[in-house]
C-alpha atoms as a PDB file:
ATOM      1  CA  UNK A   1     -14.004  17.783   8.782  1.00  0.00           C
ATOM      2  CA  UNK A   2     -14.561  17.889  12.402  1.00  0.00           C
ATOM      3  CA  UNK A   3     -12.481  16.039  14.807  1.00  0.00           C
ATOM      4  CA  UNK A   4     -14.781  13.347  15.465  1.00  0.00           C
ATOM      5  CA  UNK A   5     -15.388  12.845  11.827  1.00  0.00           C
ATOM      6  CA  UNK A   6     -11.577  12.859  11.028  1.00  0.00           C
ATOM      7  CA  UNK A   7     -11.231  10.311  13.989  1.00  0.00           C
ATOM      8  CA  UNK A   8     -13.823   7.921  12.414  1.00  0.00           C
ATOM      9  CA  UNK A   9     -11.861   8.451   9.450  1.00  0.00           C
ATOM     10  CA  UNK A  10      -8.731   7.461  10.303  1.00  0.00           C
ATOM     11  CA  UNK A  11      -9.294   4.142  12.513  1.00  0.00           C
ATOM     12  CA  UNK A  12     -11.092   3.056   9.123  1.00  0.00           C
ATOM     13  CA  UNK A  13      -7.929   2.408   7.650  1.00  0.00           C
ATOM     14  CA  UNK A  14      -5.253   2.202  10.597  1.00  0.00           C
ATOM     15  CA  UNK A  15      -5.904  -0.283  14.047  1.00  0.00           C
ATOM     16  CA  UNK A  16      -2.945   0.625  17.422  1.00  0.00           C
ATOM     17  CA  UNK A  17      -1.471  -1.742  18.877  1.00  0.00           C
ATOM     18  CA  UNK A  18      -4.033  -1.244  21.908  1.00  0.00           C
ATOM     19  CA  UNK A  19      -6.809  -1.484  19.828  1.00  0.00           C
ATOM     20  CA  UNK A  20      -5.584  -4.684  17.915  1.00  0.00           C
ATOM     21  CA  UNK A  21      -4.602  -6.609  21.713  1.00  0.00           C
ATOM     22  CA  UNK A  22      -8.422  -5.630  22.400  1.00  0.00           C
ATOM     23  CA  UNK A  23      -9.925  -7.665  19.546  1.00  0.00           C
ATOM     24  CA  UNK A  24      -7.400 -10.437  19.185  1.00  0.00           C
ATOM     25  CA  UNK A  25      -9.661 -13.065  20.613  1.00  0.00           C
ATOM     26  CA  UNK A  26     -12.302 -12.122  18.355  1.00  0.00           C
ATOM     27  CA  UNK A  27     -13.521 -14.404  16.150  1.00  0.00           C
ATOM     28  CA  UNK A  28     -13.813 -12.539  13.529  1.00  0.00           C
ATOM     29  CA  UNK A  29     -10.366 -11.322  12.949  1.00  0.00           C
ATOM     30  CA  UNK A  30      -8.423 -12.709  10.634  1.00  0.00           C
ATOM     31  CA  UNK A  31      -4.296 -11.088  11.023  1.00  0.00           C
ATOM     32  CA  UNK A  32      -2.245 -11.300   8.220  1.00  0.00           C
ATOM     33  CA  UNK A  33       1.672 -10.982   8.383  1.00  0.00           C
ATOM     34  CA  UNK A  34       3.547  -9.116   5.132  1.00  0.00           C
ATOM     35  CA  UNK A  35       7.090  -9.370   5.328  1.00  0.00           C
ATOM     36  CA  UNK A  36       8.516  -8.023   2.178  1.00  0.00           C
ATOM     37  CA  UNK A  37      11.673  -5.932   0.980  1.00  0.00           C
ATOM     38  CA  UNK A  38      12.703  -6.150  -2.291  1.00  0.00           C
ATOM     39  CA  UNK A  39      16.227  -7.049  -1.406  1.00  0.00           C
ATOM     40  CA  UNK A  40      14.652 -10.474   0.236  1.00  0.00           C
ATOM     41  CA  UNK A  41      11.555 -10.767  -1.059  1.00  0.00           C
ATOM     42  CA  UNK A  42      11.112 -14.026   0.607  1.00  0.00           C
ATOM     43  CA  UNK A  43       9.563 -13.128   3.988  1.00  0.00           C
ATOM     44  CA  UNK A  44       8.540 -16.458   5.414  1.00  0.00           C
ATOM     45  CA  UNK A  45      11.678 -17.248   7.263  1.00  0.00           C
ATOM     46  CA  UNK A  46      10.901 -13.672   9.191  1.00  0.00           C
ATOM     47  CA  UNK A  47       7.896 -14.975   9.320  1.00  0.00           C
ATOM     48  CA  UNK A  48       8.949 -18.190  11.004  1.00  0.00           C
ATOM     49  CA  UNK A  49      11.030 -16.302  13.241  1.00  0.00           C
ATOM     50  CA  UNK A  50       8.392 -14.761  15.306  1.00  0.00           C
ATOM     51  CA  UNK A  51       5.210 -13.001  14.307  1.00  0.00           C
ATOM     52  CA  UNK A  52       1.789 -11.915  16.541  1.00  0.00           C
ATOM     53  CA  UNK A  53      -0.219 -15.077  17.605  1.00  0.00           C
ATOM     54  CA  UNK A  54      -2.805 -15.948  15.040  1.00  0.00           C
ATOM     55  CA  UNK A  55      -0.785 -14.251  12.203  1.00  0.00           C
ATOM     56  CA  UNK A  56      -0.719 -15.932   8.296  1.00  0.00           C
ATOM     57  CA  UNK A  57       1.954 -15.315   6.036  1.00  0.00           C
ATOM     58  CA  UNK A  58       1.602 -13.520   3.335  1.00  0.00           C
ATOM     59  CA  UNK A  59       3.472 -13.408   0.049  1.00  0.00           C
ATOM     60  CA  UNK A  60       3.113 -10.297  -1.660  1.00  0.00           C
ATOM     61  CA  UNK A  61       4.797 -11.123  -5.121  1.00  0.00           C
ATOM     62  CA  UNK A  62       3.031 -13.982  -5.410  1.00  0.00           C
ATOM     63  CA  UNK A  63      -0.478 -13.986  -3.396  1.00  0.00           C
ATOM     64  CA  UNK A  64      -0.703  -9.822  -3.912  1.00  0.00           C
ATOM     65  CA  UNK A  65       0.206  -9.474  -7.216  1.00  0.00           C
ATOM     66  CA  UNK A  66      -0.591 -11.106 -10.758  1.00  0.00           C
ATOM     67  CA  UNK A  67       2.475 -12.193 -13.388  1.00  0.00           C
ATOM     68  CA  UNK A  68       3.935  -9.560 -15.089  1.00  0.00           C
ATOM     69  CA  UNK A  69       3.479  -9.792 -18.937  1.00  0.00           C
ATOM     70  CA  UNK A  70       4.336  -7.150 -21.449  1.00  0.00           C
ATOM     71  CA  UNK A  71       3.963  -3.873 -20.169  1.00  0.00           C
ATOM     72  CA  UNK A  72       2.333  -4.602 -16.698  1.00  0.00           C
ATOM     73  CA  UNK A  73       4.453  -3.895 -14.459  1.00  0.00           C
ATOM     74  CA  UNK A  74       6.564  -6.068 -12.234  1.00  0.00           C
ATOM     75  CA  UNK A  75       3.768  -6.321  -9.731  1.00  0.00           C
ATOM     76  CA  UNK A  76       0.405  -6.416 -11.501  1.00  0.00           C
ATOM     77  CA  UNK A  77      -2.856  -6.665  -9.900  1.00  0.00           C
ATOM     78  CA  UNK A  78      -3.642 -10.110  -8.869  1.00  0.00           C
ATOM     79  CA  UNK A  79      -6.033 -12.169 -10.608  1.00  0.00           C
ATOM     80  CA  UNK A  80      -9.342 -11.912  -8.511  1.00  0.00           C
ATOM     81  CA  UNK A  81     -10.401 -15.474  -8.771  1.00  0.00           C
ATOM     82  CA  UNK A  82      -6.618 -16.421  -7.121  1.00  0.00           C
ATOM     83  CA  UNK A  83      -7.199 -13.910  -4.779  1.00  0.00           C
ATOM     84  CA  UNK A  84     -10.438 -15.252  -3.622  1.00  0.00           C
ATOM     85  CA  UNK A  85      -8.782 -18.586  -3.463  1.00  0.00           C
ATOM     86  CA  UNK A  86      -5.803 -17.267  -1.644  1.00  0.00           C
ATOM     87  CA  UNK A  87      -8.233 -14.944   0.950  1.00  0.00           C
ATOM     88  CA  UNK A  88     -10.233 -17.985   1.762  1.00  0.00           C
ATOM     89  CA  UNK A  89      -7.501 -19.815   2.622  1.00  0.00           C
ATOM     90  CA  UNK A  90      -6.124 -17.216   5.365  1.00  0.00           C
ATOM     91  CA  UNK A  91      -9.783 -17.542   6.351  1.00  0.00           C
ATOM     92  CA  UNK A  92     -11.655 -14.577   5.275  1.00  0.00           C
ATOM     93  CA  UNK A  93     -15.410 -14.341   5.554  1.00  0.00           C
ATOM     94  CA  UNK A  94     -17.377 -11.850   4.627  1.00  0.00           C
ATOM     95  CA  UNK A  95     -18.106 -10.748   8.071  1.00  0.00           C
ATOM     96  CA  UNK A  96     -14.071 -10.345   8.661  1.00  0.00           C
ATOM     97  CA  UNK A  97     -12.142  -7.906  10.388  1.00  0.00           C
ATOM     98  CA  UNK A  98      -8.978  -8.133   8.396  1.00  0.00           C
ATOM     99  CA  UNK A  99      -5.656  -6.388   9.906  1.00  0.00           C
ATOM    100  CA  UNK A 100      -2.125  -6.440   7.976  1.00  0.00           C
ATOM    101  CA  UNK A 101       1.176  -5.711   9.415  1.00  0.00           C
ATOM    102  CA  UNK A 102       4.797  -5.639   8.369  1.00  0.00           C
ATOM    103  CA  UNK A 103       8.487  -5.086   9.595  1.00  0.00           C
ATOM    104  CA  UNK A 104       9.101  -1.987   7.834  1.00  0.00           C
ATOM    105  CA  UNK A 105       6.447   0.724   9.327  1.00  0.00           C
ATOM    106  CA  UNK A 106       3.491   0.043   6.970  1.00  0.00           C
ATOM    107  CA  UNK A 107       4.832   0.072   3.775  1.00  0.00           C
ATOM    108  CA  UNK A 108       4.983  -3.008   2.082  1.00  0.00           C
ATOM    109  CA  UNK A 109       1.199  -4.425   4.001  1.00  0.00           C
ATOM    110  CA  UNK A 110      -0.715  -1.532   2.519  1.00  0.00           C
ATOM    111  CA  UNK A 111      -0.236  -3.439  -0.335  1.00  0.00           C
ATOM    112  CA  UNK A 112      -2.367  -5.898   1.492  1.00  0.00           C
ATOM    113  CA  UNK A 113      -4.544  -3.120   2.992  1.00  0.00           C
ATOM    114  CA  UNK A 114      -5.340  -1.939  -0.996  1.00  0.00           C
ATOM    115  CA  UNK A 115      -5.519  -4.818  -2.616  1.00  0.00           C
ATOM    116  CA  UNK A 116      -8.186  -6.225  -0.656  1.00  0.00           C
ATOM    117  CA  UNK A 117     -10.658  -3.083  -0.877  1.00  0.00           C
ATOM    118  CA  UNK A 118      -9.714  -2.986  -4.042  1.00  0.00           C
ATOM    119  CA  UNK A 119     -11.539  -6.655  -4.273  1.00  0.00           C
ATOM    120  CA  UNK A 120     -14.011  -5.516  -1.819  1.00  0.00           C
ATOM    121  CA  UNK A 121     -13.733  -5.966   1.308  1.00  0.00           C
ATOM    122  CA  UNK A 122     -14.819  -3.101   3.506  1.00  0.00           C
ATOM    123  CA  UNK A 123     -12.463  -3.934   6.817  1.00  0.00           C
ATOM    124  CA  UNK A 124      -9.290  -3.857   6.263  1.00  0.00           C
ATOM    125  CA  UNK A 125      -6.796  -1.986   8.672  1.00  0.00           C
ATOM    126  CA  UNK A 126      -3.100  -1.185   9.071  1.00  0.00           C
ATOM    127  CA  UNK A 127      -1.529  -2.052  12.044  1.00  0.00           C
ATOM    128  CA  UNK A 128       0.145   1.561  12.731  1.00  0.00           C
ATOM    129  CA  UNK A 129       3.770   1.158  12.764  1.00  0.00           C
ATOM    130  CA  UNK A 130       3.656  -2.647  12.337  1.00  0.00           C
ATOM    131  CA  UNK A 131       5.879  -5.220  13.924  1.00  0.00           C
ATOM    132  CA  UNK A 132       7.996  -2.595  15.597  1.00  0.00           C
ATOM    133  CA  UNK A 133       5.148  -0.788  17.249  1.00  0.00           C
ATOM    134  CA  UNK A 134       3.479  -4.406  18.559  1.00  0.00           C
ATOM    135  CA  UNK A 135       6.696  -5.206  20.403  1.00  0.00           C
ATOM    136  CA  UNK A 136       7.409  -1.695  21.796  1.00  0.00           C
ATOM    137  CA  UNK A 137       4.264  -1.961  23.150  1.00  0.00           C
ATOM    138  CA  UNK A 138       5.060  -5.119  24.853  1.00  0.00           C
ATOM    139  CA  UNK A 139       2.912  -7.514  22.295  1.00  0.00           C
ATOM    140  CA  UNK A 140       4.438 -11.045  22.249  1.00  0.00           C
ATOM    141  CA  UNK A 141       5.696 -12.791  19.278  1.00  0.00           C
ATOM    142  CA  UNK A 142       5.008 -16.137  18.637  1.00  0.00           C
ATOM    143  CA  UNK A 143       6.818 -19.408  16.570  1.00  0.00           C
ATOM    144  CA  UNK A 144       3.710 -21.336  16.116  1.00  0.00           C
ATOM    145  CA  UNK A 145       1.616 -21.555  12.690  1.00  0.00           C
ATOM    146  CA  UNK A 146      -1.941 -20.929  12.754  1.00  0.00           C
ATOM    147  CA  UNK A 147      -4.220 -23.481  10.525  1.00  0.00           C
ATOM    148  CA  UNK A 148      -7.388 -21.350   9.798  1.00  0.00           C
ATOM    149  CA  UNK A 149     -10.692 -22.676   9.104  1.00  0.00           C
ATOM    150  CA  UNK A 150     -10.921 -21.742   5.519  1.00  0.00           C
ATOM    151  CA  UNK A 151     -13.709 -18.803   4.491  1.00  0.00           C
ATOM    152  CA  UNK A 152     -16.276 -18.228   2.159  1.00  0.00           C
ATOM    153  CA  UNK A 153     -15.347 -14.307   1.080  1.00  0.00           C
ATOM    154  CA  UNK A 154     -16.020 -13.609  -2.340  1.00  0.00           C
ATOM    155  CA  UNK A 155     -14.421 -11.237  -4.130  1.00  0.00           C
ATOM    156  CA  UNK A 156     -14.721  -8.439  -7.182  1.00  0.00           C
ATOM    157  CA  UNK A 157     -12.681  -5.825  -8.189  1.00  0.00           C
ATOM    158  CA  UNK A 158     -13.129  -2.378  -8.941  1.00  0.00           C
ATOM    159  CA  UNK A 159     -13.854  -1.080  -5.697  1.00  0.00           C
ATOM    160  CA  UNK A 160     -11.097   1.587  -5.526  1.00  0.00           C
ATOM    161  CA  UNK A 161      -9.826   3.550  -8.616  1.00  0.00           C
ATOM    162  CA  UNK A 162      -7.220   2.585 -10.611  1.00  0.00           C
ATOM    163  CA  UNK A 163      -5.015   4.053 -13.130  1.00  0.00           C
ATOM    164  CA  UNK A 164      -3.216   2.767 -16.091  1.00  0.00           C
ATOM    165  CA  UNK A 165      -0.036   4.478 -18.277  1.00  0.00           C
ATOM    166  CA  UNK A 166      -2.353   6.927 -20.153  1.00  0.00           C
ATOM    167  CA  UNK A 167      -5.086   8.049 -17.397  1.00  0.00           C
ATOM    168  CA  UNK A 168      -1.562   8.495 -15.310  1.00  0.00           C
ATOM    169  CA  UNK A 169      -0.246  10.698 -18.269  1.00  0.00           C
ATOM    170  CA  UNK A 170      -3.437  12.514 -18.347  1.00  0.00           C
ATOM    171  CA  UNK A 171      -3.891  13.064 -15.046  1.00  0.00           C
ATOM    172  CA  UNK A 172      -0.273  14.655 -14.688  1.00  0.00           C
ATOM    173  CA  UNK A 173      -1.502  17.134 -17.030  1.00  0.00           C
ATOM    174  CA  UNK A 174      -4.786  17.707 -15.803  1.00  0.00           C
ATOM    175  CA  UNK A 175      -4.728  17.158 -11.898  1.00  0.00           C
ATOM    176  CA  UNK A 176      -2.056  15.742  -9.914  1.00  0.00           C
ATOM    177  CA  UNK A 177       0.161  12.678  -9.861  1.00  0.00           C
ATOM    178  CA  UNK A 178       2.167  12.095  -6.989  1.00  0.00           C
ATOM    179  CA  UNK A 179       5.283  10.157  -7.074  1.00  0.00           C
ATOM    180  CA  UNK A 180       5.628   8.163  -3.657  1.00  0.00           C
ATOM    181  CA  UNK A 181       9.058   6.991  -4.481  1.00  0.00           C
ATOM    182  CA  UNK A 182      12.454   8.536  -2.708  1.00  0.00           C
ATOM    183  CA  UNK A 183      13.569  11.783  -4.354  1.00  0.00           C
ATOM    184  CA  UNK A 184      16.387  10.384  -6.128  1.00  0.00           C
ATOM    185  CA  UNK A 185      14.597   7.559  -8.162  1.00  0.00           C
ATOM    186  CA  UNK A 186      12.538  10.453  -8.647  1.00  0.00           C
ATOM    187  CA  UNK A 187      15.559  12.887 -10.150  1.00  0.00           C
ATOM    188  CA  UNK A 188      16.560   9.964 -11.630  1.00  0.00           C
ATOM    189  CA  UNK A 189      19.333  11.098 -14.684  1.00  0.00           C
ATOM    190  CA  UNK A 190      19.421  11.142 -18.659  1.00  0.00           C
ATOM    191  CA  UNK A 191      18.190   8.407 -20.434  1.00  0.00           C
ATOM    192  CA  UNK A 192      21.286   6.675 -21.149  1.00  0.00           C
ATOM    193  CA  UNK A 193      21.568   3.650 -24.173  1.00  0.00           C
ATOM    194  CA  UNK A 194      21.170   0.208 -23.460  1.00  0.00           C
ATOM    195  CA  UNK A 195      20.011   1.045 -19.678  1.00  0.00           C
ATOM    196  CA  UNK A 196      16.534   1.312 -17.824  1.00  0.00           C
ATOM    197  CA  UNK A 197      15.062   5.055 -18.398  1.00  0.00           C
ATOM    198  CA  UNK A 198      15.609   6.285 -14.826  1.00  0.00           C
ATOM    199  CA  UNK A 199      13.575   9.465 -13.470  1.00  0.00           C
ATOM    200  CA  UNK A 200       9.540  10.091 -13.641  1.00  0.00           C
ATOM    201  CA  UNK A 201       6.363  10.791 -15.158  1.00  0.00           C
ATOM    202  CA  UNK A 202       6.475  14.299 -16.373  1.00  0.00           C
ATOM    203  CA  UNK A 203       3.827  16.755 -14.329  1.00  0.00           C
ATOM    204  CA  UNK A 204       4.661  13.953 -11.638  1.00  0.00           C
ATOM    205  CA  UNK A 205       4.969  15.520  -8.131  1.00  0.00           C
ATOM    206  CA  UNK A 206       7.880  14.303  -5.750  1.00  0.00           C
ATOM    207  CA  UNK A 207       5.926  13.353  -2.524  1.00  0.00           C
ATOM    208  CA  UNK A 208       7.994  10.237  -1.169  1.00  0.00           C
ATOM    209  CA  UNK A 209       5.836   8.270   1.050  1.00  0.00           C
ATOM    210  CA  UNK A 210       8.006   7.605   4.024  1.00  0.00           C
ATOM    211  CA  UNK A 211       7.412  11.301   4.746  1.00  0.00           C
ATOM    212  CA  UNK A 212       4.085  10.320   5.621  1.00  0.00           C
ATOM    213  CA  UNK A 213       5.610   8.540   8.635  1.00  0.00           C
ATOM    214  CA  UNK A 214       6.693  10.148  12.158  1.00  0.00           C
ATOM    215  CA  UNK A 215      10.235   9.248  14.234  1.00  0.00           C
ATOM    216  CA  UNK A 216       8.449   6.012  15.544  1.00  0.00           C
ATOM    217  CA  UNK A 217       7.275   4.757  12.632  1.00  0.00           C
ATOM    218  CA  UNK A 218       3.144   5.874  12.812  1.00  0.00           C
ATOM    219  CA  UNK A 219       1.594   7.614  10.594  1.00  0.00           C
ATOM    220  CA  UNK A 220       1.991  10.974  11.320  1.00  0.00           C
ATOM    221  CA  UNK A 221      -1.038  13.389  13.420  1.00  0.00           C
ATOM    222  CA  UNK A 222      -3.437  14.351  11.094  1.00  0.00           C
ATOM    223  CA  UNK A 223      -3.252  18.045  10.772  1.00  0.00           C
ATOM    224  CA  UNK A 224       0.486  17.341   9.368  1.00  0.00           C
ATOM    225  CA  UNK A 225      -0.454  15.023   7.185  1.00  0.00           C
ATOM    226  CA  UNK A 226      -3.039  17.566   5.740  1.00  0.00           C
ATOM    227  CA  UNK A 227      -0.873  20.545   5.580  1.00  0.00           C
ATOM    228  CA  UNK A 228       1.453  18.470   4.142  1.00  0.00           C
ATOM    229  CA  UNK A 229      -0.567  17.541   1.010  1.00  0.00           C
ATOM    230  CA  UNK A 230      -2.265  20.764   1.309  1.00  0.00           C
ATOM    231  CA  UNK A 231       1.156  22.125   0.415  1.00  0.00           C
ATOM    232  CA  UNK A 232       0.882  19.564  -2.631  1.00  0.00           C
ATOM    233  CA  UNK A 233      -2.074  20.925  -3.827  1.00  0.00           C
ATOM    234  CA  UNK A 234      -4.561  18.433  -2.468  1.00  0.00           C
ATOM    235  CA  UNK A 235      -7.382  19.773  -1.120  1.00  0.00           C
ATOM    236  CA  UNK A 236      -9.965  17.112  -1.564  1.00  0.00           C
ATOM    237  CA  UNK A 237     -11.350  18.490  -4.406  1.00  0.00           C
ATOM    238  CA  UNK A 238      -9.079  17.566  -7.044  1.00  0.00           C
ATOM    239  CA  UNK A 239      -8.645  14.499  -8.773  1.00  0.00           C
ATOM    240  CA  UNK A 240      -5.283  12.753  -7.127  1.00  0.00           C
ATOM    241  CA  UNK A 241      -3.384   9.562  -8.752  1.00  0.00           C
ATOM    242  CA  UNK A 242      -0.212   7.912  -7.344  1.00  0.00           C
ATOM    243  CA  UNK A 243       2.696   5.514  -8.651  1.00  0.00           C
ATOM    244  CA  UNK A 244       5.834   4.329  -7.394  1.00  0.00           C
ATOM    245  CA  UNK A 245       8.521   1.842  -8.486  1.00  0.00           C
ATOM    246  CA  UNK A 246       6.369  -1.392  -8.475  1.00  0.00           C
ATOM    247  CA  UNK A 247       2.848  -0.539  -6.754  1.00  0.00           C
ATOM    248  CA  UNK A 248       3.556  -1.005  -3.172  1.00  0.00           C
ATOM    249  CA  UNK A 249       4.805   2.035  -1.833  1.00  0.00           C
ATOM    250  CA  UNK A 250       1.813   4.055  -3.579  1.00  0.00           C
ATOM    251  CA  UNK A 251      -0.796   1.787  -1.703  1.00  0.00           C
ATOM    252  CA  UNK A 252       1.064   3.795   1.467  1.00  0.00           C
ATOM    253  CA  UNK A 253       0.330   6.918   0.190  1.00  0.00           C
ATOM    254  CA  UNK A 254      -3.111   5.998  -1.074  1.00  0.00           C
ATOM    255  CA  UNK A 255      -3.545   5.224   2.700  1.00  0.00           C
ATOM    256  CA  UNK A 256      -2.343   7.890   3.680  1.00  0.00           C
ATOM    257  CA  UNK A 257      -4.931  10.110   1.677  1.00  0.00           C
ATOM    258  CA  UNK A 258      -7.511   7.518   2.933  1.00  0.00           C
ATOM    259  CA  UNK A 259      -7.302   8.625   6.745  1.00  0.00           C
ATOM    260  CA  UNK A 260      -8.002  12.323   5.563  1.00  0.00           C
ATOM    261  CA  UNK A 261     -10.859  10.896   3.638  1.00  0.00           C
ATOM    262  CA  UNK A 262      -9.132  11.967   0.073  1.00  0.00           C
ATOM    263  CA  UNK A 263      -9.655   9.295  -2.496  1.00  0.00           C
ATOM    264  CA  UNK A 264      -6.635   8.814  -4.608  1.00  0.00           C
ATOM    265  CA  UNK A 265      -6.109   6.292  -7.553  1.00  0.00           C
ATOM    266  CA  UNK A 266      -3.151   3.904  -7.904  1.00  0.00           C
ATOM    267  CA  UNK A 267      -1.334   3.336 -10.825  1.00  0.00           C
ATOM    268  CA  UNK A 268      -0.864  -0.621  -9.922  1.00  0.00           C
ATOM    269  CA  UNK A 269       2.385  -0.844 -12.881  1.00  0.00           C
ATOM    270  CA  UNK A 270       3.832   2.082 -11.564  1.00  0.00           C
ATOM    271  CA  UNK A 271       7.214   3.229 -12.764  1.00  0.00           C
ATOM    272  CA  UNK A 272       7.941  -0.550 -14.270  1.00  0.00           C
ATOM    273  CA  UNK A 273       5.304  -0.124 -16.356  1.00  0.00           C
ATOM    274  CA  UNK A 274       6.119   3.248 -17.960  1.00  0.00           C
ATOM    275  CA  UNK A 275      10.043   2.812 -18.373  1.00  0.00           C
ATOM    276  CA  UNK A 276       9.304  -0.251 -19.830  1.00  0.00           C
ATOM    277  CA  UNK A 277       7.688   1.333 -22.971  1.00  0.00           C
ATOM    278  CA  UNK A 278      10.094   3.206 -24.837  1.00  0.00           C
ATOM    279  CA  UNK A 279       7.575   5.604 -26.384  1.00  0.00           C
ATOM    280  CA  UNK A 280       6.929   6.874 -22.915  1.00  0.00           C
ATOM    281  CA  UNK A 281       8.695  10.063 -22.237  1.00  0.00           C
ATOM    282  CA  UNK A 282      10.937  10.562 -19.071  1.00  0.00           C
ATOM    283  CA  UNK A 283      11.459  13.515 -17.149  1.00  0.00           C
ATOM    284  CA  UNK A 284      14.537  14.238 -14.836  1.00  0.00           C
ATOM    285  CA  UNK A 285      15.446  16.770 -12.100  1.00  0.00           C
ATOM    286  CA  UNK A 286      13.574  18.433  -9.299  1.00  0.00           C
ATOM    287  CA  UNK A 287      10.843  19.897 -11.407  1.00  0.00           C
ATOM    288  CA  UNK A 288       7.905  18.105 -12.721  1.00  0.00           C
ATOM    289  CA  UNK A 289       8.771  18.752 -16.209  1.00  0.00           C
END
């Protein structure tokens, strides 16, 4: 891939700060704030607190993801007619240039960023390094609400690949499976009675997600990022599939891959879904097993 290709490549799924200040009178951009952590779910007050002008809050648990039931997952893909409803509402057209942002460098609004391609839309973009990244570069923050005109978008899925328990299985055998979580939920321990199985998918390859990020927060330059999964065994030839705890971090890494141009599938249930079956096997340590 050349360097203008790679270029192209990358700004397909990430927007700077400079570039975002550039279009934020545009009509057609629609900004969407995703404060999440799983310790405080709840990101509205954040929200409230100050957010880029022209931002709408997002609620990842419940606009981003479906109920959990049986073995889904805690954070299922979301029903696509509510997510039509919901994208219309932060006024999404079809035309749309949609950009999502966070507190936390990325990681929890590439949920955002995957969901929606998933359901088709073709525009969607990271805000590299988020919240953080905005201020340093001396974006303001803002107090007031926007009302958006509601859209018309409508919405499918299917329009990135997605894995469930088995095809993850599978492709741990056959391929690779990469495991975006931090390396000790990956070590995890032995299964012990009357607790949660703790460790990973075996053939599963430890490739925590946050190392996908530099010192500042950005996504890191992107002859690291392809040594790095080079290193993995990801060339861009082979089939690649990636889980986490609940389907949020993975959508990182699936980003990640994106701005090589490496397709990768998410496994939306993640590690929730497979410890929750207890016919699923569990692998612990350092080694894929």
């Amino acid at each position: 891939m050349n360097t203008l290709t790679s270029h192209a490549t990358r700004t397909s799924v990430l927007i700077s700060t400079t570039e975002l200040e550039a279009v934020s009178k545009s009509k057609h951009l629609v900004l969407l704030d995703i404060r999440f952590r799983p310790d405080s779910p709840d990101g509205r007050p954040a929200y409230l607190a100050g957010h880029i002008p022209g931002a709408v809050y997002v609620d990842l648990p419940t606009e981003l993801a479906g109920a959990s039931r049986g073995l889904s997952g805690r954070r299922p893909l979301p029903d696509i007619s509510d997510l039509q409803r919901d994208a219309r509402q932060w006024g999404v057209n079809p035309d749309s240039t949609v950009v999502v942002y966070d507190d936390n460098r990325g990681l929890q609004a590439a949920r955002a960023w995957w969901v929606l391609r998933w359901a088709g839309l073709t525009d969607v973009r990271l805000l590299d390094g988020g919240l953080a990244a905005w201020k340093e570069a001396g974006g303001i923050v803002t107090r007031d609400v926007p009302q958006p005109t509601p859209g018309d978008v409508v919405l499918a899925g299917g329009h990135l690949p997605v894995l469930d328990a088995d095809a993850a299985a599978s492709l741990a055998r056959s391929s690779i499976l990469l495991d975006a979580r931090g390396a000790e939920a990956y070590l995890g321990r032995p299964r012990e009675a009357g607790k949660e199985p703790e460790g990973h998918i075996p053939g599963a390859i430890s490739a925590p997600t946050t190392e996908n990020l530099d010192a500042a927060g950005l996504l890191t330059d992107p002859s690291l990022l392809r040594k790095r999964f080079a290193a993995l065994g990801i060339d861009g030839q082979r089939t690649v599939g990636v889980y986490c705890g609940g389907g949020v971090a993975a959508a990182h890494q699936v980003l990640a891959l994106a701005s090589l141009g490496i397709e990768a599938a998410l496994f939306p249930g993640s590690w929730s879904a497979w410890s929750a079956d207890p016919s699923r096997p569990v692998a612990t340590g350092a080694s894929p097993g």
